[in-house]
Structure formats: C-alpha cells, structure tokens
PDB file of N, CA and C in Angstrom:
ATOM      1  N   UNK A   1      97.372 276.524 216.581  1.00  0.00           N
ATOM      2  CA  UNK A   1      96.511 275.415 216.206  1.00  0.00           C
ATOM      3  C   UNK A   1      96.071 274.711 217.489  1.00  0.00           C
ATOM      4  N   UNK A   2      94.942 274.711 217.477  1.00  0.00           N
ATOM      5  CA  UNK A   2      94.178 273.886 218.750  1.00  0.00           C
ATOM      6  C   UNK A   2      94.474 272.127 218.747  1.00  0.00           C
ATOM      7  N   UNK A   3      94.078 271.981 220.170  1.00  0.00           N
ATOM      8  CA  UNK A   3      94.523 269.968 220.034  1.00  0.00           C
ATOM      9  C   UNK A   3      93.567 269.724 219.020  1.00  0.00           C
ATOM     10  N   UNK A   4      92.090 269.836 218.839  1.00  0.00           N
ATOM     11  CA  UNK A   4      91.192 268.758 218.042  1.00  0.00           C
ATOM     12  C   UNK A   4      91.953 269.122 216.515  1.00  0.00           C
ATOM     13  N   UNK A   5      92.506 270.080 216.275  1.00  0.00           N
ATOM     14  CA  UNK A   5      92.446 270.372 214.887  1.00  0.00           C
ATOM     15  C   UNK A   5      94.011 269.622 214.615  1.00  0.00           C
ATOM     16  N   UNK A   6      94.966 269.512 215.798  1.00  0.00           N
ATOM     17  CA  UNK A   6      96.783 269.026 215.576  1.00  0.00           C
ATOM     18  C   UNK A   6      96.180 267.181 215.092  1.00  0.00           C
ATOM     19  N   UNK A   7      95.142 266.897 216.400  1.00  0.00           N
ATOM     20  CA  UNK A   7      94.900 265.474 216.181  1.00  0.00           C
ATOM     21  C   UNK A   7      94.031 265.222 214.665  1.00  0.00           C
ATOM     22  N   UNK A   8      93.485 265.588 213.719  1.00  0.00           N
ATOM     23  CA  UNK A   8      92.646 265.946 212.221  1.00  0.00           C
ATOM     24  C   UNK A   8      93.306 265.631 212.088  1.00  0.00           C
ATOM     25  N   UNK A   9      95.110 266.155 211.754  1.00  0.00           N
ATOM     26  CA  UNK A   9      95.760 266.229 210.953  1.00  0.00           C
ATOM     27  C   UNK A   9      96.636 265.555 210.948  1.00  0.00           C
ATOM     28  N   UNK A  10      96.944 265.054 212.059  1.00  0.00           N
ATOM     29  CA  UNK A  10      97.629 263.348 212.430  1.00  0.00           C
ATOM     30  C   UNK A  10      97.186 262.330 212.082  1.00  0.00           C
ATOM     31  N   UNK A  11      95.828 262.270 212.505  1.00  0.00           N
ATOM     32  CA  UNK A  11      95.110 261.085 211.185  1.00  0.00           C
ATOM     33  C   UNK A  11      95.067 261.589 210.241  1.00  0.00           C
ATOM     34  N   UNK A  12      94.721 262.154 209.198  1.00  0.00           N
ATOM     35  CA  UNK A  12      95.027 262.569 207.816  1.00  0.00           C
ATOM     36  C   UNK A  12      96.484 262.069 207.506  1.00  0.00           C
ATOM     37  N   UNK A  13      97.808 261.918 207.946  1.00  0.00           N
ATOM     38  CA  UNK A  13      98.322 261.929 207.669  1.00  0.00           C
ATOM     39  C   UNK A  13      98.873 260.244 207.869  1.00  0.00           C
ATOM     40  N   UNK A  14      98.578 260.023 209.489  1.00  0.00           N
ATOM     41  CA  UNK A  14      98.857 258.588 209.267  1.00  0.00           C
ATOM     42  C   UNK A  14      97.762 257.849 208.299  1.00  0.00           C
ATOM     43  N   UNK A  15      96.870 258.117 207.725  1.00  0.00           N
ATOM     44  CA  UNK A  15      95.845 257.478 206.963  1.00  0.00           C
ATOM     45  C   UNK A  15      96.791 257.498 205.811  1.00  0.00           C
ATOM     46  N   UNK A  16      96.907 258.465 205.152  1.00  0.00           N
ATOM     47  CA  UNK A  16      97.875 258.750 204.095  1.00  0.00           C
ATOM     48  C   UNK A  16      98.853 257.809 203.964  1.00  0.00           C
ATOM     49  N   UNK A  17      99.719 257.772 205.221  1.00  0.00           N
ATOM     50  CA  UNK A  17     101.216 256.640 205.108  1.00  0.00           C
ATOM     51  C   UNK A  17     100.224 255.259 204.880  1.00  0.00           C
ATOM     52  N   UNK A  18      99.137 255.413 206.045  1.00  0.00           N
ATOM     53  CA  UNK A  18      99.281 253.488 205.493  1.00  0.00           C
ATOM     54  C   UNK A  18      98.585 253.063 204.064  1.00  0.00           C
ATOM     55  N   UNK A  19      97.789 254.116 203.704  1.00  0.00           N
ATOM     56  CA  UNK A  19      97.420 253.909 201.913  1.00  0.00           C
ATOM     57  C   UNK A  19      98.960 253.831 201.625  1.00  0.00           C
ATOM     58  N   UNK A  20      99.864 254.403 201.546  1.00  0.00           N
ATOM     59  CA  UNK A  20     101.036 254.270 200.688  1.00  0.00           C
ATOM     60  C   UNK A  20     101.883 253.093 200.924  1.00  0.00           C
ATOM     61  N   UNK A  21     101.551 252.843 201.985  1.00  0.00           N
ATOM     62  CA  UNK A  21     102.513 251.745 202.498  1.00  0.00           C
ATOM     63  C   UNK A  21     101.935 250.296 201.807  1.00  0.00           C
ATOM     64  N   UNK A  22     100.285 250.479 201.971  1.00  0.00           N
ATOM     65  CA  UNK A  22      99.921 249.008 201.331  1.00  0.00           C
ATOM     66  C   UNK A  22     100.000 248.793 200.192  1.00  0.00           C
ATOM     67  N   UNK A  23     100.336 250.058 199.542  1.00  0.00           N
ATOM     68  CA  UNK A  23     100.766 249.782 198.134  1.00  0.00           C
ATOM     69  C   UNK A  23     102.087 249.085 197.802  1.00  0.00           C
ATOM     70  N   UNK A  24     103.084 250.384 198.409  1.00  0.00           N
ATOM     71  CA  UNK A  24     104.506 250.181 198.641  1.00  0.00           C
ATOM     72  C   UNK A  24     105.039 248.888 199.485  1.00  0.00           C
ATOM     73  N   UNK A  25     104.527 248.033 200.035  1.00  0.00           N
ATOM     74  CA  UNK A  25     105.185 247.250 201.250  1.00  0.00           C
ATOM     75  C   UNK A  25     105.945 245.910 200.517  1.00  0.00           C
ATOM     76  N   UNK A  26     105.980 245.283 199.446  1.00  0.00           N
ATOM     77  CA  UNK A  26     106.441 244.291 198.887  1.00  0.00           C
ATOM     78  C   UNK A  26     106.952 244.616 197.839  1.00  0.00           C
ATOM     79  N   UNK A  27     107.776 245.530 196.794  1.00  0.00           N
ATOM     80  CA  UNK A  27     107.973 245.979 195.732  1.00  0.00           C
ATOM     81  C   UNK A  27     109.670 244.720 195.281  1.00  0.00           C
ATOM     82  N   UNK A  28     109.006 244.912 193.362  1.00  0.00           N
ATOM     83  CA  UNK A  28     110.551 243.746 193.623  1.00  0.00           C
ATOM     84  C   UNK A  28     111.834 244.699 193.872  1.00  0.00           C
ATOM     85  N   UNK A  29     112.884 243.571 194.084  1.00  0.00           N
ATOM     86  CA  UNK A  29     114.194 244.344 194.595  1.00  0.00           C
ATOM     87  C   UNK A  29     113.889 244.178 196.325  1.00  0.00           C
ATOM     88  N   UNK A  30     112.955 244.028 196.393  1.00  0.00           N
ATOM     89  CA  UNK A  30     113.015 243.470 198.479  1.00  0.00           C
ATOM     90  C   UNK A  30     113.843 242.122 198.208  1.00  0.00           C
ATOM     91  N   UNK A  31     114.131 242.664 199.270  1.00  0.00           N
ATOM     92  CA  UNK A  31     115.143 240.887 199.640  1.00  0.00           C
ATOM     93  C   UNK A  31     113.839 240.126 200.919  1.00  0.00           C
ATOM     94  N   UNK A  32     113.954 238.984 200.173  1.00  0.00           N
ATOM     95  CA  UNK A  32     112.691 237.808 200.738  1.00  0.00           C
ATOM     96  C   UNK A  32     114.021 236.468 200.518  1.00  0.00           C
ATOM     97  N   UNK A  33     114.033 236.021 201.966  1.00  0.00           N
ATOM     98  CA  UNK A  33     114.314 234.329 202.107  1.00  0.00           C
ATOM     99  C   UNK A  33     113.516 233.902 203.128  1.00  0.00           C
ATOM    100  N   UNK A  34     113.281 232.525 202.977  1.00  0.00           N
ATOM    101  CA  UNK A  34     112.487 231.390 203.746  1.00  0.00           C
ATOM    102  C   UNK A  34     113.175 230.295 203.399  1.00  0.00           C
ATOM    103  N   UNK A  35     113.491 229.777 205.033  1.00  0.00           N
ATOM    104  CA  UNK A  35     114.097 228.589 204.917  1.00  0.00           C
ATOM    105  C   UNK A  35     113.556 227.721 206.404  1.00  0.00           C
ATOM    106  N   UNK A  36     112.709 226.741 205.775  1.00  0.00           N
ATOM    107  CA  UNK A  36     112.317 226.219 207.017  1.00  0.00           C
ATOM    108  C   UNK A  36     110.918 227.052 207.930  1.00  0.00           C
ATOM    109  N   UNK A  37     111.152 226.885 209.024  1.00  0.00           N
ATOM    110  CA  UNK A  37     110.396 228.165 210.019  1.00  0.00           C
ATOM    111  C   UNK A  37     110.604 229.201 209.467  1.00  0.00           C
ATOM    112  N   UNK A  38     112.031 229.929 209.144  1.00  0.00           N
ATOM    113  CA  UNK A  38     112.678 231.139 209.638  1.00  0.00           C
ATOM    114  C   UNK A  38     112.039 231.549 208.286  1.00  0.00           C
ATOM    115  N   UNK A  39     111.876 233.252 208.508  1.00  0.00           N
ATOM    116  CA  UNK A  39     111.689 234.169 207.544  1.00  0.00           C
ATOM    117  C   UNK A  39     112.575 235.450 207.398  1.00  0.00           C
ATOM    118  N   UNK A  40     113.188 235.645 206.642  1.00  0.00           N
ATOM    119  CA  UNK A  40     113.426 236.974 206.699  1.00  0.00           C
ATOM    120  C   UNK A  40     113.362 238.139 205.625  1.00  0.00           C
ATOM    121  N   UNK A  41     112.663 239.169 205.647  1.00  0.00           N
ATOM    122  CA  UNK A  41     112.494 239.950 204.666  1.00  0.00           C
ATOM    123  C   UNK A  41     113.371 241.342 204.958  1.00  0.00           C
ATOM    124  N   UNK A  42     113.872 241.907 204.304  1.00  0.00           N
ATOM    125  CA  UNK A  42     114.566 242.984 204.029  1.00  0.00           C
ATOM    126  C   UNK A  42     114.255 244.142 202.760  1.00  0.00           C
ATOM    127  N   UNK A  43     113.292 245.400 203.452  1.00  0.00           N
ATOM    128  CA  UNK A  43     112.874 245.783 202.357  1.00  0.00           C
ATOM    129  C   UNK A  43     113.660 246.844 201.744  1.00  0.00           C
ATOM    130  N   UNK A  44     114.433 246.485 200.941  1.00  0.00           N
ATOM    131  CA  UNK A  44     115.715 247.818 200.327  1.00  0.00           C
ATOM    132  C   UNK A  44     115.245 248.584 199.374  1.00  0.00           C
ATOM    133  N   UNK A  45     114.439 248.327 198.571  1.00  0.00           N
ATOM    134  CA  UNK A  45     113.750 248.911 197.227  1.00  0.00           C
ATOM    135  C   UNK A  45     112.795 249.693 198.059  1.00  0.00           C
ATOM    136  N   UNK A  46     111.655 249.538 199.017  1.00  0.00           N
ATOM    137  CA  UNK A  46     110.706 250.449 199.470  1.00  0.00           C
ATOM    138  C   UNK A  46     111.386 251.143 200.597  1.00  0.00           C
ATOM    139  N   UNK A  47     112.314 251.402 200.983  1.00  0.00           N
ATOM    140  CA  UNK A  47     113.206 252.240 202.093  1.00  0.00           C
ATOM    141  C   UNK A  47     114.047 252.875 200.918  1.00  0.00           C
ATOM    142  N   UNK A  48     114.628 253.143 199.718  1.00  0.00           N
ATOM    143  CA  UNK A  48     114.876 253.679 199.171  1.00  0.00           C
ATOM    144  C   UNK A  48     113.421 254.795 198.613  1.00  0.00           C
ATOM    145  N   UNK A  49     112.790 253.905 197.666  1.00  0.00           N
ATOM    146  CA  UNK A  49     111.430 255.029 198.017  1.00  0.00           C
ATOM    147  C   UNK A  49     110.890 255.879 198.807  1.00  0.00           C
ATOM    148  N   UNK A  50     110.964 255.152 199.971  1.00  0.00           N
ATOM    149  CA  UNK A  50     110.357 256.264 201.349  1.00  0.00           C
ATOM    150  C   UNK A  50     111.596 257.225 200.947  1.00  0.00           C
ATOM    151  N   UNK A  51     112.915 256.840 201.213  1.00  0.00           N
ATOM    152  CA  UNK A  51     113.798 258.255 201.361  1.00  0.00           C
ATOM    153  C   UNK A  51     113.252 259.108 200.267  1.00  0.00           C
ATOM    154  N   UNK A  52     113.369 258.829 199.209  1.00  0.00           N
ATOM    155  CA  UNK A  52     113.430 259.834 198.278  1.00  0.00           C
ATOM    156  C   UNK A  52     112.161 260.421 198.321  1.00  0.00           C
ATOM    157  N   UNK A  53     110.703 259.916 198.513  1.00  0.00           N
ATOM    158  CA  UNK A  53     109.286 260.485 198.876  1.00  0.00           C
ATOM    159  C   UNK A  53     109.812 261.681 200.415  1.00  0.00           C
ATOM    160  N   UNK A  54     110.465 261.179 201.246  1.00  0.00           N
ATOM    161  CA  UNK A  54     110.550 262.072 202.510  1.00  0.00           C
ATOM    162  C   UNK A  54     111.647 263.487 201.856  1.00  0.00           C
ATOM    163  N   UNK A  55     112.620 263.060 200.941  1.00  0.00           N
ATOM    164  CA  UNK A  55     113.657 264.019 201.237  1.00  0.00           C
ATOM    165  C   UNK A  55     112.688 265.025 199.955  1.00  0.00           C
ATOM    166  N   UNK A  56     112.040 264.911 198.849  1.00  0.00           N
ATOM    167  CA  UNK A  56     110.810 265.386 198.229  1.00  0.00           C
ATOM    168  C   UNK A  56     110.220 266.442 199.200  1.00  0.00           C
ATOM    169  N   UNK A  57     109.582 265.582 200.296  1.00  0.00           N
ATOM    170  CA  UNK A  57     108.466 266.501 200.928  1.00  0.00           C
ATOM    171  C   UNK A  57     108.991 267.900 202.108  1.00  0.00           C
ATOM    172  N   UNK A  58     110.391 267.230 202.311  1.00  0.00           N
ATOM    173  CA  UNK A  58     111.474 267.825 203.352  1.00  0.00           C
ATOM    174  C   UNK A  58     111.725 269.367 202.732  1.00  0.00           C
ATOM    175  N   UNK A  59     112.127 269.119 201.446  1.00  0.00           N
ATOM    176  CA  UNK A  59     112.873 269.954 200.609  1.00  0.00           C
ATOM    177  C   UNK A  59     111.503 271.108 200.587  1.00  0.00           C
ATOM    178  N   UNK A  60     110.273 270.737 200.394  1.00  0.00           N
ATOM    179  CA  UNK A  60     109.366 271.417 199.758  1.00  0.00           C
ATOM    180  C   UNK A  60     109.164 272.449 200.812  1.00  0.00           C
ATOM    181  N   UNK A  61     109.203 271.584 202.435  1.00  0.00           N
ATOM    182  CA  UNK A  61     108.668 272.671 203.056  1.00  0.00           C
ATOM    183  C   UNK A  61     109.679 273.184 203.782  1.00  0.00           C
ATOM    184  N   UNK A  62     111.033 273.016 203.246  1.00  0.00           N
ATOM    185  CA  UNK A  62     112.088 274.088 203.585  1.00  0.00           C
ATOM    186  C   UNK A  62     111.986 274.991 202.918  1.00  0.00           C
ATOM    187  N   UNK A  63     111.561 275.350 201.743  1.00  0.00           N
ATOM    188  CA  UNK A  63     111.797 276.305 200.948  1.00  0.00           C
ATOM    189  C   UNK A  63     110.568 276.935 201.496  1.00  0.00           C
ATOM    190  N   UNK A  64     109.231 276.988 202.137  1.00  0.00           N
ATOM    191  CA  UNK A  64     108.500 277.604 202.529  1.00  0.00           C
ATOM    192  C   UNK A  64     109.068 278.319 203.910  1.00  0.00           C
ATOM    193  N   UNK A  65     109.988 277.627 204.432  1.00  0.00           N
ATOM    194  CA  UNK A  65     109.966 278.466 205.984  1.00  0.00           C
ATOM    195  C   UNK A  65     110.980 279.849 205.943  1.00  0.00           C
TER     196      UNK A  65
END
C-alpha cells in the first residue's frame, strides 16, 4: 500500500472515531461532579463501550489473518 492511499485510510478512520465519539462522549452512567471551579468527569459507561466496540473489531480481524 502506497503513502497517499495508508494516509485515505487514516482519515477515513479517524473521521469515523470522531462521528462515534460525538455521539458516545456523555452517555448516562459517566461520573460528572462540579464543585465550585473544579470539574471532574469520569467517563466509565463510554470506556466500557469503546472496549467492547474495539475487542468486536479485534476479534473480527483475527479471525481473518
């Protein structure tokens, strides 16, 4: 695979994550506190998603190689 065609497919793909992500980025089950200034968010519900979307796509193209 040539560079112009590796770089296509790197954007294709980061395009891909951040559609999913702006969907995915606040889902309930995140842990959200604000107190004052301070913020802190902790996203446990969409880091469970990602795993299970990655170990999905992992699996798929193990079984191809």
């Amino acid at each position: 695979m040539n560079l112009g065609k590796l770089f296509i497919v790197l954007g294709i793909i980061f395009l891909v994550i951040g559609m999913i992500w702006s969907f995915i980025g606040r889902l309930p089950g995140d842990i959200s506190f604000k107190v004052g200034n301070v913020s802190f968010h902790f996203p446990i519900v969409t880091s469970i998603v990602i795993s299970i979307i990655l170990t999905i796509i992992f699996t798929i193209i193990g079984r191809f190689r």
